[in-house]
C-alpha atoms as a PDB file:
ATOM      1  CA  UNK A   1     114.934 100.256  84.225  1.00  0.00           C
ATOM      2  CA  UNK A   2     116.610  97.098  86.152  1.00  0.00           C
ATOM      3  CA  UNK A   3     116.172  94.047  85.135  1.00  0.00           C
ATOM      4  CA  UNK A   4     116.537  90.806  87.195  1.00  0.00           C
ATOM      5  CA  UNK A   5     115.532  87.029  87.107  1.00  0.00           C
ATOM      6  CA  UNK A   6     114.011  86.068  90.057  1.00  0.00           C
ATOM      7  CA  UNK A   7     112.198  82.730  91.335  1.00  0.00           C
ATOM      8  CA  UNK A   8     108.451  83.418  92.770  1.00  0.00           C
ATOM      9  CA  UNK A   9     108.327  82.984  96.315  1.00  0.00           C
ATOM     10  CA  UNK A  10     106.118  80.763  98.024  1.00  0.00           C
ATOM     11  CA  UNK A  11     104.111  83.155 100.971  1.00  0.00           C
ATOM     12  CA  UNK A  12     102.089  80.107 102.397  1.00  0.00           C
ATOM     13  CA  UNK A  13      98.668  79.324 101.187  1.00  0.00           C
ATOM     14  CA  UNK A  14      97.704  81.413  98.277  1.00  0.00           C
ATOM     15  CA  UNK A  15     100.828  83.978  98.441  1.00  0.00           C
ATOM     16  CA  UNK A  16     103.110  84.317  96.397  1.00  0.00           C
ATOM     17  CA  UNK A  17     106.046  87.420  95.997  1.00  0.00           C
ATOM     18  CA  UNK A  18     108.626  88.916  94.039  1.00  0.00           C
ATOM     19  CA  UNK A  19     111.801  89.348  96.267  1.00  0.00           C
ATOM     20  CA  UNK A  20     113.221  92.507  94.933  1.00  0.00           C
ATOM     21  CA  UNK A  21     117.161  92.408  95.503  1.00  0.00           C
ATOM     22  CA  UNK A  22     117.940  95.566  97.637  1.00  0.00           C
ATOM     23  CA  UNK A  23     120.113  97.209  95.296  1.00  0.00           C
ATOM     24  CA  UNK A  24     117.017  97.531  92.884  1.00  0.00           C
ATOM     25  CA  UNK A  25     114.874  99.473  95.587  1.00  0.00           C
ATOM     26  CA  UNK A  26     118.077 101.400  96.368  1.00  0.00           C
ATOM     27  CA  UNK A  27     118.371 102.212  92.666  1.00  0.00           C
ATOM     28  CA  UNK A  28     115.231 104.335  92.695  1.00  0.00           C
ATOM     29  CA  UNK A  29     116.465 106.749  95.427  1.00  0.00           C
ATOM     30  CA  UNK A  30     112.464 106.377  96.838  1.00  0.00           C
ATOM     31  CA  UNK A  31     113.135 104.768 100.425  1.00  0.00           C
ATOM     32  CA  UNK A  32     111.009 101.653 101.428  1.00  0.00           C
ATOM     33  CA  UNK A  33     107.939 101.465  99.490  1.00  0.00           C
ATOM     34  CA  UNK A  34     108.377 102.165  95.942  1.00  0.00           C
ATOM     35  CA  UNK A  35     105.053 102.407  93.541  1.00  0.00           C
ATOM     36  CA  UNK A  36     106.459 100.696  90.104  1.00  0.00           C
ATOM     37  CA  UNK A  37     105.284  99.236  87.034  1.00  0.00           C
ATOM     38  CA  UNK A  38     106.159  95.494  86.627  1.00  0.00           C
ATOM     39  CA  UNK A  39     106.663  93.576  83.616  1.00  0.00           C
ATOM     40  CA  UNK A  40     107.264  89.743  83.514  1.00  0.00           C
ATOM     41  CA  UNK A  41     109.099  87.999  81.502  1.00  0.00           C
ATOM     42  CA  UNK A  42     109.071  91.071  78.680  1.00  0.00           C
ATOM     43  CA  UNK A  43     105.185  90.551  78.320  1.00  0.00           C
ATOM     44  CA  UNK A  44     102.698  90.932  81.426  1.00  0.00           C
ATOM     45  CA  UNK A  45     103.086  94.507  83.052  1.00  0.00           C
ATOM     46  CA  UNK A  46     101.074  95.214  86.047  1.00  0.00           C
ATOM     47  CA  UNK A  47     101.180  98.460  88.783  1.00  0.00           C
ATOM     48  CA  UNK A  48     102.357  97.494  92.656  1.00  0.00           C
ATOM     49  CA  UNK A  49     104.403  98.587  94.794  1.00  0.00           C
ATOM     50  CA  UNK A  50     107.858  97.133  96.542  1.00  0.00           C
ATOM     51  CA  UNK A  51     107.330  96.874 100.168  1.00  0.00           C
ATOM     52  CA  UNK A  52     109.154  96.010 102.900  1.00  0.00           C
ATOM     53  CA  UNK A  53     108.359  92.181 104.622  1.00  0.00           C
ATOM     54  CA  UNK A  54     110.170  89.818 106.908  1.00  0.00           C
ATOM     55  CA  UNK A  55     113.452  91.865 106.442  1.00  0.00           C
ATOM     56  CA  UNK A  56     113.037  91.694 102.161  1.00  0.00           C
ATOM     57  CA  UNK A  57     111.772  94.024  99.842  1.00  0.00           C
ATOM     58  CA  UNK A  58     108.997  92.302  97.866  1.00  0.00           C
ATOM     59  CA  UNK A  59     106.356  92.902  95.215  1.00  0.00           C
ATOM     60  CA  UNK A  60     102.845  90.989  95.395  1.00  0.00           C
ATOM     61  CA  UNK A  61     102.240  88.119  92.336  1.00  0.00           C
ATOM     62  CA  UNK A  62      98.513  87.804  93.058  1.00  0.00           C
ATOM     63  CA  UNK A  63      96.365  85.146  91.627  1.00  0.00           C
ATOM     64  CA  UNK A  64      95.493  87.302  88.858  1.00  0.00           C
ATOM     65  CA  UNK A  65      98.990  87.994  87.769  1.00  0.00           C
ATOM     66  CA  UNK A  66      99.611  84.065  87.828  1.00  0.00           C
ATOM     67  CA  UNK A  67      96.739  82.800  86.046  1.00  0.00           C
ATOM     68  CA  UNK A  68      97.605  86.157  83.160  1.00  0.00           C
ATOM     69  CA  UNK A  69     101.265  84.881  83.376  1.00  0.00           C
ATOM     70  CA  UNK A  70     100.635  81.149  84.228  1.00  0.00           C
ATOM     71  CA  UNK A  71     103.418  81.588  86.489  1.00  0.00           C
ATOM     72  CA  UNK A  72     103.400  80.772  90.271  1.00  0.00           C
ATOM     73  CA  UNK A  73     105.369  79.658  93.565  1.00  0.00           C
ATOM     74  CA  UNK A  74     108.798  78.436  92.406  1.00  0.00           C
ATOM     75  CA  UNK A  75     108.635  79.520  88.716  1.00  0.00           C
ATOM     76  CA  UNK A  76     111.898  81.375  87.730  1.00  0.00           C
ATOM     77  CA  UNK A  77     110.994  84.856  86.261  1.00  0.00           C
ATOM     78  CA  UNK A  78     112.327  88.108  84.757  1.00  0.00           C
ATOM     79  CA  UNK A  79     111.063  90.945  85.953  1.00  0.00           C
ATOM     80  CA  UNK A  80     111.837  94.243  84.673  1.00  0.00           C
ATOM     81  CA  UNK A  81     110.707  97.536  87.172  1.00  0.00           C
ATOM     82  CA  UNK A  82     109.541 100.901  86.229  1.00  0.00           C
ATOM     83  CA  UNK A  83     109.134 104.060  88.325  1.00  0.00           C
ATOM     84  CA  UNK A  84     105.144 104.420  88.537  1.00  0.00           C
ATOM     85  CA  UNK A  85     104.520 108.095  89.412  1.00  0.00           C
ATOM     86  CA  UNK A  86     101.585 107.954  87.709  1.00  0.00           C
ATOM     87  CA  UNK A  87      98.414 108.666  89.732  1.00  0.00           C
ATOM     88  CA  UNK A  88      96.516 105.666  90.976  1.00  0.00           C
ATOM     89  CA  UNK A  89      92.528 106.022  90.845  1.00  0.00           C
ATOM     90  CA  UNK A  90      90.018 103.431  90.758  1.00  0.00           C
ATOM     91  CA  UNK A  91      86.854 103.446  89.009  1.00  0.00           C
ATOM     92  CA  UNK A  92      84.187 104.085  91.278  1.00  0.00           C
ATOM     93  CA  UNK A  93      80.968 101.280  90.093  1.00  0.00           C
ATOM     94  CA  UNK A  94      78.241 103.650  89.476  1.00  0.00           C
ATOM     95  CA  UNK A  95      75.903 102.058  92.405  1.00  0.00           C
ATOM     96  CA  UNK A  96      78.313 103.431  94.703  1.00  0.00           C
ATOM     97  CA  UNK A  97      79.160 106.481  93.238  1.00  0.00           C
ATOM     98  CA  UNK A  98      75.505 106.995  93.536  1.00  0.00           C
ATOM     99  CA  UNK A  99      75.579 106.941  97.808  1.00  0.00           C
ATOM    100  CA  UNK A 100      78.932 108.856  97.460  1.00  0.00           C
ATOM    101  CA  UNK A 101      77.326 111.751  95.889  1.00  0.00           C
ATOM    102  CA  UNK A 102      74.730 112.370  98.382  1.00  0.00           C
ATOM    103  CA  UNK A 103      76.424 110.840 102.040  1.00  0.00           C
ATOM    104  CA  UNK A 104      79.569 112.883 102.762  1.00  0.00           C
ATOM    105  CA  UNK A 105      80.557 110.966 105.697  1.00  0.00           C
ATOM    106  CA  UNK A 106      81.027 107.306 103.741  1.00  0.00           C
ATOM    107  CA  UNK A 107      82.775 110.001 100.812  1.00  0.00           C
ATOM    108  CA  UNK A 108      85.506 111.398 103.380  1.00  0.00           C
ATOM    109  CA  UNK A 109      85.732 107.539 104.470  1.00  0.00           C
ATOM    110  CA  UNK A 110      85.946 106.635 100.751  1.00  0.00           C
ATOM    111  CA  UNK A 111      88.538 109.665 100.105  1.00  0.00           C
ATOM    112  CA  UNK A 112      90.911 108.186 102.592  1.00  0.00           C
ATOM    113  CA  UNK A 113      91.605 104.412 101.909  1.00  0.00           C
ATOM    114  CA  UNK A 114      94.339 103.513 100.055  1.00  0.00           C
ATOM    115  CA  UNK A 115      94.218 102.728  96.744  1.00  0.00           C
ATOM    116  CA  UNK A 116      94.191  99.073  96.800  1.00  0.00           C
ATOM    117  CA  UNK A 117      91.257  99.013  99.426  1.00  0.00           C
ATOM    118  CA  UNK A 118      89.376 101.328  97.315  1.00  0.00           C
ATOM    119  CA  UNK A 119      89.908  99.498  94.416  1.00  0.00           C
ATOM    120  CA  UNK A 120      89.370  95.757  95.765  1.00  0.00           C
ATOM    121  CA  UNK A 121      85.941  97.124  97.198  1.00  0.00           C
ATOM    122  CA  UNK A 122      85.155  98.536  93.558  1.00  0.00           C
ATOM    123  CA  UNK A 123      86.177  94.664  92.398  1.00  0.00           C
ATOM    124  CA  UNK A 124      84.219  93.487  95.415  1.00  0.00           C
ATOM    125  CA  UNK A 125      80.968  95.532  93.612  1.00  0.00           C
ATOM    126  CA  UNK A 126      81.446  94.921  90.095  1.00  0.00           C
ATOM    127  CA  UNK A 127      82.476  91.537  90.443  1.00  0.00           C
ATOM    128  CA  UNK A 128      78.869  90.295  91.613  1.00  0.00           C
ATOM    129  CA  UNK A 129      76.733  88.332  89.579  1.00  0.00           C
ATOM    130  CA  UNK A 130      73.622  89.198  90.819  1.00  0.00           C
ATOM    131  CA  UNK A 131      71.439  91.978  91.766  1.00  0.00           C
ATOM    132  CA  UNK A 132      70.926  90.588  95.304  1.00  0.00           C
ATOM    133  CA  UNK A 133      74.614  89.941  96.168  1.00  0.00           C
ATOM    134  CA  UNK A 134      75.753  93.219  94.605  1.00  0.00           C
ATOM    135  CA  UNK A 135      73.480  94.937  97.224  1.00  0.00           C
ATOM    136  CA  UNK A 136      75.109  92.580  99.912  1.00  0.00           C
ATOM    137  CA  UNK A 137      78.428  93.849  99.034  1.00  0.00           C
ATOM    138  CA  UNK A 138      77.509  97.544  98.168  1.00  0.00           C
ATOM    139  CA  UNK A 139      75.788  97.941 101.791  1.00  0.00           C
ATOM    140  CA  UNK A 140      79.241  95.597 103.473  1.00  0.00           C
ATOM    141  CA  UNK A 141      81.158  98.674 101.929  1.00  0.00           C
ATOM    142  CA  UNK A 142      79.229 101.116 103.705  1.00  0.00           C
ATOM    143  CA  UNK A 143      78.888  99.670 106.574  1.00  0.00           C
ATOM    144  CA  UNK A 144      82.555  99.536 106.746  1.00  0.00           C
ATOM    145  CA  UNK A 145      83.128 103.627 105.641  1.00  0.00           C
ATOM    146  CA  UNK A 146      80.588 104.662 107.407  1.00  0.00           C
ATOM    147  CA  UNK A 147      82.476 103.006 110.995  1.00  0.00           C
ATOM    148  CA  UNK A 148      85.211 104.821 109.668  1.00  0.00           C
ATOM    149  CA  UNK A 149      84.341 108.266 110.058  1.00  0.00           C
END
């Protein structure tokens, strides 16, 4: 597993990144985007994946990962990268796995995002406080696979 210390690069606005030195992408014999497990500092570990952006290979450090870390733009941190072959799936909130069931063409839609849009539409869901704005979001998502099909 390499190992490196890195300092967390400012994106502008609320990005910030990993630059991962070429020689660790290289290392994994995967090409451009590599799906890995990331550990920081020997104590956070979070899934991503190293993509390619402005002519560097970087991982995201979302605000999540910064307020779990309390590390952000300009901290100096060790990271420490894993293969991640595992398979990524994302829990389906029940409302919506509901309408899946029964309306095939928002399923196929569903079926083919990527796992990170399928699973920051599942946050989108769960992550309402109320009834009314779950709804909102629940029928947003549909709207959306539904234009996809």
């Amino acid at each position: 597993m390499p190992t490196f210390r890195t300092t967390l690069w400012p994106g502008g606005g609320n990005n910030v990144g990993i630059v991962v030195p070429e020689e660790v992408v290289l290392s994994f014999e995967r090409g451009k985007r590599v799906p890995v497990t990331v550990t920081i500092d020997g104590g956070y570990t979070y899934r991503n994946t190293i993509t390619s952006m402005g002519g560097q290979y970087m991982i995201s450090f979302n605000s999540e990962t910064r307020a779990a870390t309390g590390r952000g733009a300009g901290d100096e941190v060790e990271v420490t990268l894993e293969l991640d072959d595992a398979p990524r799936t994302v829990e389906v909130p029940d409302v919506l796995a509901h309408v899946l069931a029964t309306d095939t063409v928002a399923a196929e839609a569903w079926r083919r995002l990527s796992y990170s849009k399928q699973k920051a539409h599942a946050q989108s869901i769960d992550g309402a406080k109320t009834e009314e704005t779950r709804a909102r979001r629940l029928d947003k998502v549909l709207t959306e696979l539904r234009g996809k099909s």
